[in-house]
PDB file of N, CA and C in Angstrom:
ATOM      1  N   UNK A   1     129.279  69.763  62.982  1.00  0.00           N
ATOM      2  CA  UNK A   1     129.581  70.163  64.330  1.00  0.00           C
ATOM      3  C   UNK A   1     130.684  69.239  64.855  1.00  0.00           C
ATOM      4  N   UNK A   2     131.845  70.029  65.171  1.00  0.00           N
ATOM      5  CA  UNK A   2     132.823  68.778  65.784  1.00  0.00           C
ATOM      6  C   UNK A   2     132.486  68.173  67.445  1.00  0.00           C
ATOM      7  N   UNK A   3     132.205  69.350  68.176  1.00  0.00           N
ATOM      8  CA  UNK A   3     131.647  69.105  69.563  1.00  0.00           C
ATOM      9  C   UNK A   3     129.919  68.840  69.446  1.00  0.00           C
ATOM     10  N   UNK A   4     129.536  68.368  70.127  1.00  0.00           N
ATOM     11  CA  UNK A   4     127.880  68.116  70.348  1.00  0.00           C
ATOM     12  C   UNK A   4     127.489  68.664  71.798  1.00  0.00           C
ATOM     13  N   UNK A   5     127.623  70.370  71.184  1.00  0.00           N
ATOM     14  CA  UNK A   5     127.508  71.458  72.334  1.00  0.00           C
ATOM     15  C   UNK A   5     126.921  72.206  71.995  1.00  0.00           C
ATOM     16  N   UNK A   6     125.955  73.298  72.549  1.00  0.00           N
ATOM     17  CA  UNK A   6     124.933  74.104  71.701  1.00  0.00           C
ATOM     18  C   UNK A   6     124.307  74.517  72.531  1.00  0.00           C
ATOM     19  N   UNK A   7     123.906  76.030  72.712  1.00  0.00           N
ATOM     20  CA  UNK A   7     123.089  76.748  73.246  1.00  0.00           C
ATOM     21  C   UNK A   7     122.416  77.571  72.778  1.00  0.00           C
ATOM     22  N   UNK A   8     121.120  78.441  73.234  1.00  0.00           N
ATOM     23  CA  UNK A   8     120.231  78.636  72.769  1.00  0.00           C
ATOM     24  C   UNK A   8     120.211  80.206  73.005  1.00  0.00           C
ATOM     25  N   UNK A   9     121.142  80.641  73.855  1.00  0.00           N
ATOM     26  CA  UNK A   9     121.392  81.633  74.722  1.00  0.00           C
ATOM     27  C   UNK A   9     122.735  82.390  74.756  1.00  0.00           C
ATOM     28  N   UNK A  10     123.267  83.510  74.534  1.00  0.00           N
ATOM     29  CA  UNK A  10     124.120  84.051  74.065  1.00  0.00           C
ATOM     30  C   UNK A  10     125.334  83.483  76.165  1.00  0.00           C
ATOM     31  N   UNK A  11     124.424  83.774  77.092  1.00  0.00           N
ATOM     32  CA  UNK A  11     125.211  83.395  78.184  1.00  0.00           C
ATOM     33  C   UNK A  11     125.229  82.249  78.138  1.00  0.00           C
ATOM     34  N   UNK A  12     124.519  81.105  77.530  1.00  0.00           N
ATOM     35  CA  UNK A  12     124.597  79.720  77.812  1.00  0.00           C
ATOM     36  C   UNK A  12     126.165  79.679  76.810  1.00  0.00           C
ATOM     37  N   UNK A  13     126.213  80.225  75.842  1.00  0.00           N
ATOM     38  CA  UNK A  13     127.669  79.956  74.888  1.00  0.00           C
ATOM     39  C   UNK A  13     128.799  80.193  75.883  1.00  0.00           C
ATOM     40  N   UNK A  14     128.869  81.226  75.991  1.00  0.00           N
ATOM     41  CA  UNK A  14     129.858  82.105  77.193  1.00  0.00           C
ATOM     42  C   UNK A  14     129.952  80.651  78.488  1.00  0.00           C
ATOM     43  N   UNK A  15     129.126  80.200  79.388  1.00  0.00           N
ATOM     44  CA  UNK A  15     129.456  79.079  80.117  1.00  0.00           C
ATOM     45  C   UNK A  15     130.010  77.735  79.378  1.00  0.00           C
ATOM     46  N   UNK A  16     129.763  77.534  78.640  1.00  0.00           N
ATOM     47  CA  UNK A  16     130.026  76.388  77.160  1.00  0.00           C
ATOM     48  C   UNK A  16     131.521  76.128  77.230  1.00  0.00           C
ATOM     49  N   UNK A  17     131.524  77.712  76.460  1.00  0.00           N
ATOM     50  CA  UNK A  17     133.095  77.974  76.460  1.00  0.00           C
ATOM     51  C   UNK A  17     133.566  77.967  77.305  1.00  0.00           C
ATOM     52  N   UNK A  18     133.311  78.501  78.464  1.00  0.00           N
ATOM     53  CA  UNK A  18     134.612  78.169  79.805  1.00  0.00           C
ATOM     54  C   UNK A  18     134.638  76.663  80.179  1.00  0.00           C
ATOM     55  N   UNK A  19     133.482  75.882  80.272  1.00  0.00           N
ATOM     56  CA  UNK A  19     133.229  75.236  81.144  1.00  0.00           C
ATOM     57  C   UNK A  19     134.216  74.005  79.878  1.00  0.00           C
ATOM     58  N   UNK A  20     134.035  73.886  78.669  1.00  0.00           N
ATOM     59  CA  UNK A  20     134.959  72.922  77.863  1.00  0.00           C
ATOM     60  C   UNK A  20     135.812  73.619  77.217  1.00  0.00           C
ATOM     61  N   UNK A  21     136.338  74.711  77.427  1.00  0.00           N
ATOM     62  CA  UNK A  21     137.604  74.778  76.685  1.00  0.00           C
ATOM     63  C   UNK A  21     138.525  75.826  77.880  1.00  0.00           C
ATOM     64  N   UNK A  22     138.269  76.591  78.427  1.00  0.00           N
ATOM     65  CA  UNK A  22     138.975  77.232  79.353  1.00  0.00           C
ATOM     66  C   UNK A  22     139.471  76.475  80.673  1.00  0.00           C
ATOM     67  N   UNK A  23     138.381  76.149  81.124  1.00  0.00           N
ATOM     68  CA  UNK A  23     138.484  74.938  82.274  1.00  0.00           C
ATOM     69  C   UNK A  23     138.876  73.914  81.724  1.00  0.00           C
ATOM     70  N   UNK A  24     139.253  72.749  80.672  1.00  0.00           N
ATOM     71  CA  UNK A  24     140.261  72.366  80.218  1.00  0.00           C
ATOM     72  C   UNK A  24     141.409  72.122  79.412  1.00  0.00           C
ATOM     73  N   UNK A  25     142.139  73.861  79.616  1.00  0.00           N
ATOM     74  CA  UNK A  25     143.056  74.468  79.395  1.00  0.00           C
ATOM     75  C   UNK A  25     143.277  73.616  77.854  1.00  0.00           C
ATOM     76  N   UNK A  26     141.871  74.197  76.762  1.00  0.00           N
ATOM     77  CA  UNK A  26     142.421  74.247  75.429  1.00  0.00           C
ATOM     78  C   UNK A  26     142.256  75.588  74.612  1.00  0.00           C
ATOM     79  N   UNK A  27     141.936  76.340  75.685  1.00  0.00           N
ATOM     80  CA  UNK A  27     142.172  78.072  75.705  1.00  0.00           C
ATOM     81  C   UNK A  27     142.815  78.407  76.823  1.00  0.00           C
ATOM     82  N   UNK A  28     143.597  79.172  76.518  1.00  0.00           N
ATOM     83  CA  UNK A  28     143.893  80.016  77.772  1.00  0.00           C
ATOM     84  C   UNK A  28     143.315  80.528  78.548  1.00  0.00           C
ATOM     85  N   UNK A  29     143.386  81.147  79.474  1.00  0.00           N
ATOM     86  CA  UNK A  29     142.382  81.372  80.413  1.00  0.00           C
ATOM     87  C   UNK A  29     142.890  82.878  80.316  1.00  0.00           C
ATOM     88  N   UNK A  30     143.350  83.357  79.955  1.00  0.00           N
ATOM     89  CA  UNK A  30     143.295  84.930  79.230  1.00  0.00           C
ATOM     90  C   UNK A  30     142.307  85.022  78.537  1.00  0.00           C
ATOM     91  N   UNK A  31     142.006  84.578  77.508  1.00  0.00           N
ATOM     92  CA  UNK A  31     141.088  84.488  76.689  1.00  0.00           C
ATOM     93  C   UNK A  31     139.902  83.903  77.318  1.00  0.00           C
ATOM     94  N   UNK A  32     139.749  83.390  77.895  1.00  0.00           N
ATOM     95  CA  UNK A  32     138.600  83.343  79.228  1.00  0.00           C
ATOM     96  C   UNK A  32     137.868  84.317  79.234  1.00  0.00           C
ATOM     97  N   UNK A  33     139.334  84.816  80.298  1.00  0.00           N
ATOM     98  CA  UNK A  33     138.561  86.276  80.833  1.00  0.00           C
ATOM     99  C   UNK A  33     138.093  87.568  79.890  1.00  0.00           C
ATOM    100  N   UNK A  34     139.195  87.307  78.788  1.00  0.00           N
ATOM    101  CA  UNK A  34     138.752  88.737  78.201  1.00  0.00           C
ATOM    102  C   UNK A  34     137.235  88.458  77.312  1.00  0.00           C
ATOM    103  N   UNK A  35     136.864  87.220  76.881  1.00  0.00           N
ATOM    104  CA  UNK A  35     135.569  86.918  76.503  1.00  0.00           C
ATOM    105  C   UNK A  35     134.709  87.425  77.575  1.00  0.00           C
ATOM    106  N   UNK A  36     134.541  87.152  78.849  1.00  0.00           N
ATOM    107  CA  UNK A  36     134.049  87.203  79.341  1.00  0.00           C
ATOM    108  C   UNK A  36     133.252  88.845  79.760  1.00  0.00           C
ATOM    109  N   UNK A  37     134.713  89.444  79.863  1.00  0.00           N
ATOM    110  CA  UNK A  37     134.720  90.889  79.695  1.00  0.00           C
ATOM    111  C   UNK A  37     134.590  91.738  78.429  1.00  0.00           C
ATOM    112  N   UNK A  38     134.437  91.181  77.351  1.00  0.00           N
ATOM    113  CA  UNK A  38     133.710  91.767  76.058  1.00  0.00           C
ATOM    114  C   UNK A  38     132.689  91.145  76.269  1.00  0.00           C
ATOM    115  N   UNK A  39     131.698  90.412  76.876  1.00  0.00           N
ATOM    116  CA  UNK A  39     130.514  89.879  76.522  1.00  0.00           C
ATOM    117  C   UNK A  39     129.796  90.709  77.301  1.00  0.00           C
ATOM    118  N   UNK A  40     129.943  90.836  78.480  1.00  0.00           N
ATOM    119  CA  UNK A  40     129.339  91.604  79.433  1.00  0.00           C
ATOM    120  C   UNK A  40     129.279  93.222  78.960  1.00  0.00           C
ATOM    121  N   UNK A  41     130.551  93.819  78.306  1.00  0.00           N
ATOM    122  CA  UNK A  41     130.419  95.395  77.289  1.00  0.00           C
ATOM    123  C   UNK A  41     129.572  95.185  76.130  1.00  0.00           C
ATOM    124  N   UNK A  42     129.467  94.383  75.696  1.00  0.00           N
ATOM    125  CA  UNK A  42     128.353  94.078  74.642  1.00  0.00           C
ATOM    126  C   UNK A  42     126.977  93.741  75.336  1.00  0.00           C
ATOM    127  N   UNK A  43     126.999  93.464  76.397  1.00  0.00           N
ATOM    128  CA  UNK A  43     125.203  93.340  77.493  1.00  0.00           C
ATOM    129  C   UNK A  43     125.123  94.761  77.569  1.00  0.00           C
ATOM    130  N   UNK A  44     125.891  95.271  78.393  1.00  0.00           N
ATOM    131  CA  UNK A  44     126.060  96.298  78.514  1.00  0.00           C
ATOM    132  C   UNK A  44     125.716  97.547  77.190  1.00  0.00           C
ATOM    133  N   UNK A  45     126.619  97.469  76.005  1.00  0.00           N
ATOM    134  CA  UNK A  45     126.477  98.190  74.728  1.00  0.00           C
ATOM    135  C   UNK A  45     124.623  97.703  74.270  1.00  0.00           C
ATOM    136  N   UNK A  46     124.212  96.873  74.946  1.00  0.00           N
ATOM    137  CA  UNK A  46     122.828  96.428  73.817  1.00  0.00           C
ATOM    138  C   UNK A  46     121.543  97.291  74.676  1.00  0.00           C
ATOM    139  N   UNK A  47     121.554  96.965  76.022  1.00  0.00           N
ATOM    140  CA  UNK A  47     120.729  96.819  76.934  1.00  0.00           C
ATOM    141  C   UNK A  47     120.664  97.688  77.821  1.00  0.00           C
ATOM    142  N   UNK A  48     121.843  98.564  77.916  1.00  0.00           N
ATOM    143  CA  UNK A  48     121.846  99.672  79.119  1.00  0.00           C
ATOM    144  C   UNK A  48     121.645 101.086  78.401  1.00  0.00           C
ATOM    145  N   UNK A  49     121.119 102.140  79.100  1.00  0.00           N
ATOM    146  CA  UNK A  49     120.707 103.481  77.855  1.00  0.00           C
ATOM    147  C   UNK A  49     121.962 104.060  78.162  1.00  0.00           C
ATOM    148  N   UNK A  50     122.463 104.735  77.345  1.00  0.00           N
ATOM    149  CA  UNK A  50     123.752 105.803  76.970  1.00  0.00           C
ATOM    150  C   UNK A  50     124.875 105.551  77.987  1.00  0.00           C
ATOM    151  N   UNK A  51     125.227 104.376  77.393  1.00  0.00           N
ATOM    152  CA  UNK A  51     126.854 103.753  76.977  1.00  0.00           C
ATOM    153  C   UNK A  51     127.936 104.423  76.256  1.00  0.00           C
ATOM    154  N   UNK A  52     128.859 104.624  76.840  1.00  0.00           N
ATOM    155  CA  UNK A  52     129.897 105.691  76.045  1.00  0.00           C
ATOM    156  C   UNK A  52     131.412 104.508  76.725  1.00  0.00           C
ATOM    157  N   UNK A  53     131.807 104.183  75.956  1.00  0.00           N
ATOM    158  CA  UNK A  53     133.245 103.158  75.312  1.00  0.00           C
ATOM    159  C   UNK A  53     134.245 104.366  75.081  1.00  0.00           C
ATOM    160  N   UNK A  54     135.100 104.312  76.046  1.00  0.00           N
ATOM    161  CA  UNK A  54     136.307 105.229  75.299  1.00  0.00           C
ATOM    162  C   UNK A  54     137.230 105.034  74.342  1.00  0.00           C
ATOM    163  N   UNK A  55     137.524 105.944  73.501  1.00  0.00           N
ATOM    164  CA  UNK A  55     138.417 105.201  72.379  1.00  0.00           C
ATOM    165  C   UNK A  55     140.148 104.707  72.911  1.00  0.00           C
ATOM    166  N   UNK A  56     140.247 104.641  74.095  1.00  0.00           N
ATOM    167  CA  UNK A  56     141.551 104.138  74.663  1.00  0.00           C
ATOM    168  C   UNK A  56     141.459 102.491  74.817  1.00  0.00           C
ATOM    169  N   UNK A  57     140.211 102.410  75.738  1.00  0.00           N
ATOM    170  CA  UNK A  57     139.958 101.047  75.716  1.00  0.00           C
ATOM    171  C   UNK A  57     139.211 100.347  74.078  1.00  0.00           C
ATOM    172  N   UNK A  58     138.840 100.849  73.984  1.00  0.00           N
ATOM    173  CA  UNK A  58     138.078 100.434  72.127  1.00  0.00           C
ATOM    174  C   UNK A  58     139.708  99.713  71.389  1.00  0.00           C
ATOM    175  N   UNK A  59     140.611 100.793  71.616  1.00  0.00           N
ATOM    176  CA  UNK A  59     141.739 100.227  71.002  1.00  0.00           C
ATOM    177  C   UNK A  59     142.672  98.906  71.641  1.00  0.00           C
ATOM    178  N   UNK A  60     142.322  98.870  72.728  1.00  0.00           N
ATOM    179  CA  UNK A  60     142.576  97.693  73.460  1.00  0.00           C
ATOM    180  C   UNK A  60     142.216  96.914  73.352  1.00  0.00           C
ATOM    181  N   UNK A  61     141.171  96.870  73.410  1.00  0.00           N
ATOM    182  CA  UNK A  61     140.364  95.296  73.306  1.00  0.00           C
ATOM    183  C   UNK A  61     139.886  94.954  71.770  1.00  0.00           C
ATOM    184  N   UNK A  62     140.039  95.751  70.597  1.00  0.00           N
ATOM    185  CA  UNK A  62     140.735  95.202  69.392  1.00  0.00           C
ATOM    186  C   UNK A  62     141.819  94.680  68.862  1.00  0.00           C
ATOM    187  N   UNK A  63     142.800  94.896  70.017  1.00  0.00           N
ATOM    188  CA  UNK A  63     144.489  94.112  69.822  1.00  0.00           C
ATOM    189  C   UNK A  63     144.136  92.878  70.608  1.00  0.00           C
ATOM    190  N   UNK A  64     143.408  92.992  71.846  1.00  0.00           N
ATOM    191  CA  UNK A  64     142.808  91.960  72.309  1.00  0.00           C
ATOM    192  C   UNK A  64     142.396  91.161  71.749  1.00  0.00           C
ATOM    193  N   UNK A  65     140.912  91.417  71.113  1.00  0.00           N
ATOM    194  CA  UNK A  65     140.110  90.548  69.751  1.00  0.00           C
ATOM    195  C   UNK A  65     141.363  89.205  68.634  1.00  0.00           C
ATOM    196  N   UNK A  66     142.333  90.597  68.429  1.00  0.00           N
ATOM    197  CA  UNK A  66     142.679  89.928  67.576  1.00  0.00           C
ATOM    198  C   UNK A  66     143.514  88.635  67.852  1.00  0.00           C
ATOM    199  N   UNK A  67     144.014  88.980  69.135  1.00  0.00           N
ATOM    200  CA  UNK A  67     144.813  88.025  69.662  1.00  0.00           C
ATOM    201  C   UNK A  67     143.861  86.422  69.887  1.00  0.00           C
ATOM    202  N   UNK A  68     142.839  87.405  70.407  1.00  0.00           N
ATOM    203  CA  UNK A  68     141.234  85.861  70.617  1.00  0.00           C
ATOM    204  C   UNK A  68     141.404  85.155  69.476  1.00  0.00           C
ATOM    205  N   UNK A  69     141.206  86.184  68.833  1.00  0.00           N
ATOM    206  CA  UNK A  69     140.744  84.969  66.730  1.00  0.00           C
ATOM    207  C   UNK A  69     141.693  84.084  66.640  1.00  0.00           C
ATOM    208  N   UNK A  70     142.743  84.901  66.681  1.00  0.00           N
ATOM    209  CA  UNK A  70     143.726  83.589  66.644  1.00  0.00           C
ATOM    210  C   UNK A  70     144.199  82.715  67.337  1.00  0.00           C
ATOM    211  N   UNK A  71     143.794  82.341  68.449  1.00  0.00           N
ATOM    212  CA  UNK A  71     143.928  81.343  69.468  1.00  0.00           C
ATOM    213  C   UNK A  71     142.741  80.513  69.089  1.00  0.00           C
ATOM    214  N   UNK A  72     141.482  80.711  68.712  1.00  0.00           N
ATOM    215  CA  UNK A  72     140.664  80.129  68.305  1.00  0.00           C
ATOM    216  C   UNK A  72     140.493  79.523  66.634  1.00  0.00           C
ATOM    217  N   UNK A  73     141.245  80.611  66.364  1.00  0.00           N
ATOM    218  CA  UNK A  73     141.243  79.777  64.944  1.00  0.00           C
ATOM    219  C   UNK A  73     142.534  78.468  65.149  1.00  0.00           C
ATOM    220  N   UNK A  74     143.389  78.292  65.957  1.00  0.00           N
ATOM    221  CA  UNK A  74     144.043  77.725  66.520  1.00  0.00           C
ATOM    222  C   UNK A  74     143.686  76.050  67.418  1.00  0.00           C
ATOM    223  N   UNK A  75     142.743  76.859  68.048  1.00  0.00           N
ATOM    224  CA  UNK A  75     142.036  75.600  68.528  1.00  0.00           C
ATOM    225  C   UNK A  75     140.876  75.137  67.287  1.00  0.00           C
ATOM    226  N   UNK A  76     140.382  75.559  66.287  1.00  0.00           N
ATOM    227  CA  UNK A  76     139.320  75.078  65.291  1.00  0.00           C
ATOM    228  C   UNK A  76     140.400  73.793  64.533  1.00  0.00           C
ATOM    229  N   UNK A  77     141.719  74.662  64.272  1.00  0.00           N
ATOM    230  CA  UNK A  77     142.523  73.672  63.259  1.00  0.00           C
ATOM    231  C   UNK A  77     142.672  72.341  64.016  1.00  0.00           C
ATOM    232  N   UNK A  78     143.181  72.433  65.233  1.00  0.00           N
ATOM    233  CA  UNK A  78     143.208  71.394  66.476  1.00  0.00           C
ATOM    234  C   UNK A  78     142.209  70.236  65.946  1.00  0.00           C
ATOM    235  N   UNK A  79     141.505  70.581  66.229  1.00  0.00           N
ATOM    236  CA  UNK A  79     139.773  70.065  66.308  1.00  0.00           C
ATOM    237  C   UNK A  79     139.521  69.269  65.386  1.00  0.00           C
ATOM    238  N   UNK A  80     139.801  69.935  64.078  1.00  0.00           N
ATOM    239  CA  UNK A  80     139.308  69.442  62.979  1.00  0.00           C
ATOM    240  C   UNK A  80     140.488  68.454  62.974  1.00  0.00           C
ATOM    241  N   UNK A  81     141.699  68.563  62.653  1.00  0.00           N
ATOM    242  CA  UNK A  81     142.741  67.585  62.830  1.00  0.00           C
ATOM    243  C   UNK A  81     142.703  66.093  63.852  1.00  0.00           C
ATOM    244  N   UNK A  82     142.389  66.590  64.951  1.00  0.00           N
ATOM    245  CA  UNK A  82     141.795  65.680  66.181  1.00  0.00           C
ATOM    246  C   UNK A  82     140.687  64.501  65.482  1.00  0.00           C
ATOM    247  N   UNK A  83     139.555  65.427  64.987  1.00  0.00           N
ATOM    248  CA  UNK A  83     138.354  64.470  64.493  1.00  0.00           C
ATOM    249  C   UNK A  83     138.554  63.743  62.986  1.00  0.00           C
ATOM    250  N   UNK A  84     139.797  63.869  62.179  1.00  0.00           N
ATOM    251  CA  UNK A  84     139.769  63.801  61.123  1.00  0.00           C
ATOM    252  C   UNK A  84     139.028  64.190  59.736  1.00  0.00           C
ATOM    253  N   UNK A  85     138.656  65.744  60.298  1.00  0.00           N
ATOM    254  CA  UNK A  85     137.599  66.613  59.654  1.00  0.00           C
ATOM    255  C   UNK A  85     138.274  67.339  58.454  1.00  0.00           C
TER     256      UNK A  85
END
């Protein structure tokens, strides 16, 4: 583990993440928000009865996604470099 951060709770991760890496701008805060707003379509996709995702936005927020991974795989290399990992 490079950070000694950990939750138990899919929303406790989601605050985690903003609260040490968004709030000090080692994510963007695009990527903030759009976590924030796929996490809540995925509460939403698990928990609410007959959910229908249009395939306009579906395709959006997979160019989205991809853009996430790589800002994060971005900040992982950081990290590990930082800690001498």
């Amino acid at each position: 583990m490079i950070r000694d951060i950990s939750s138990s709770k899919h929303s406790g991760v989601r605050s985690l993440f903003n609260e040490h890496f968004v709030k000090n701008g080692i994510v963007k805060t695009e990527c903030g928000k759009f976590y924030s707003l796929i996490f809540d379509f995925r509460q939403k996709g698990d928990y609410e009865d007959f959910i229908v995702f249009e395939e306009a936005h579906v395709g959006e927020w997979l160019l989205k996604a991809e853009d996430f991974i790589s800002e994060i795989e971005k900040v992982i290399k950081n990290e590990l470099i930082n800690t001498g990992q």
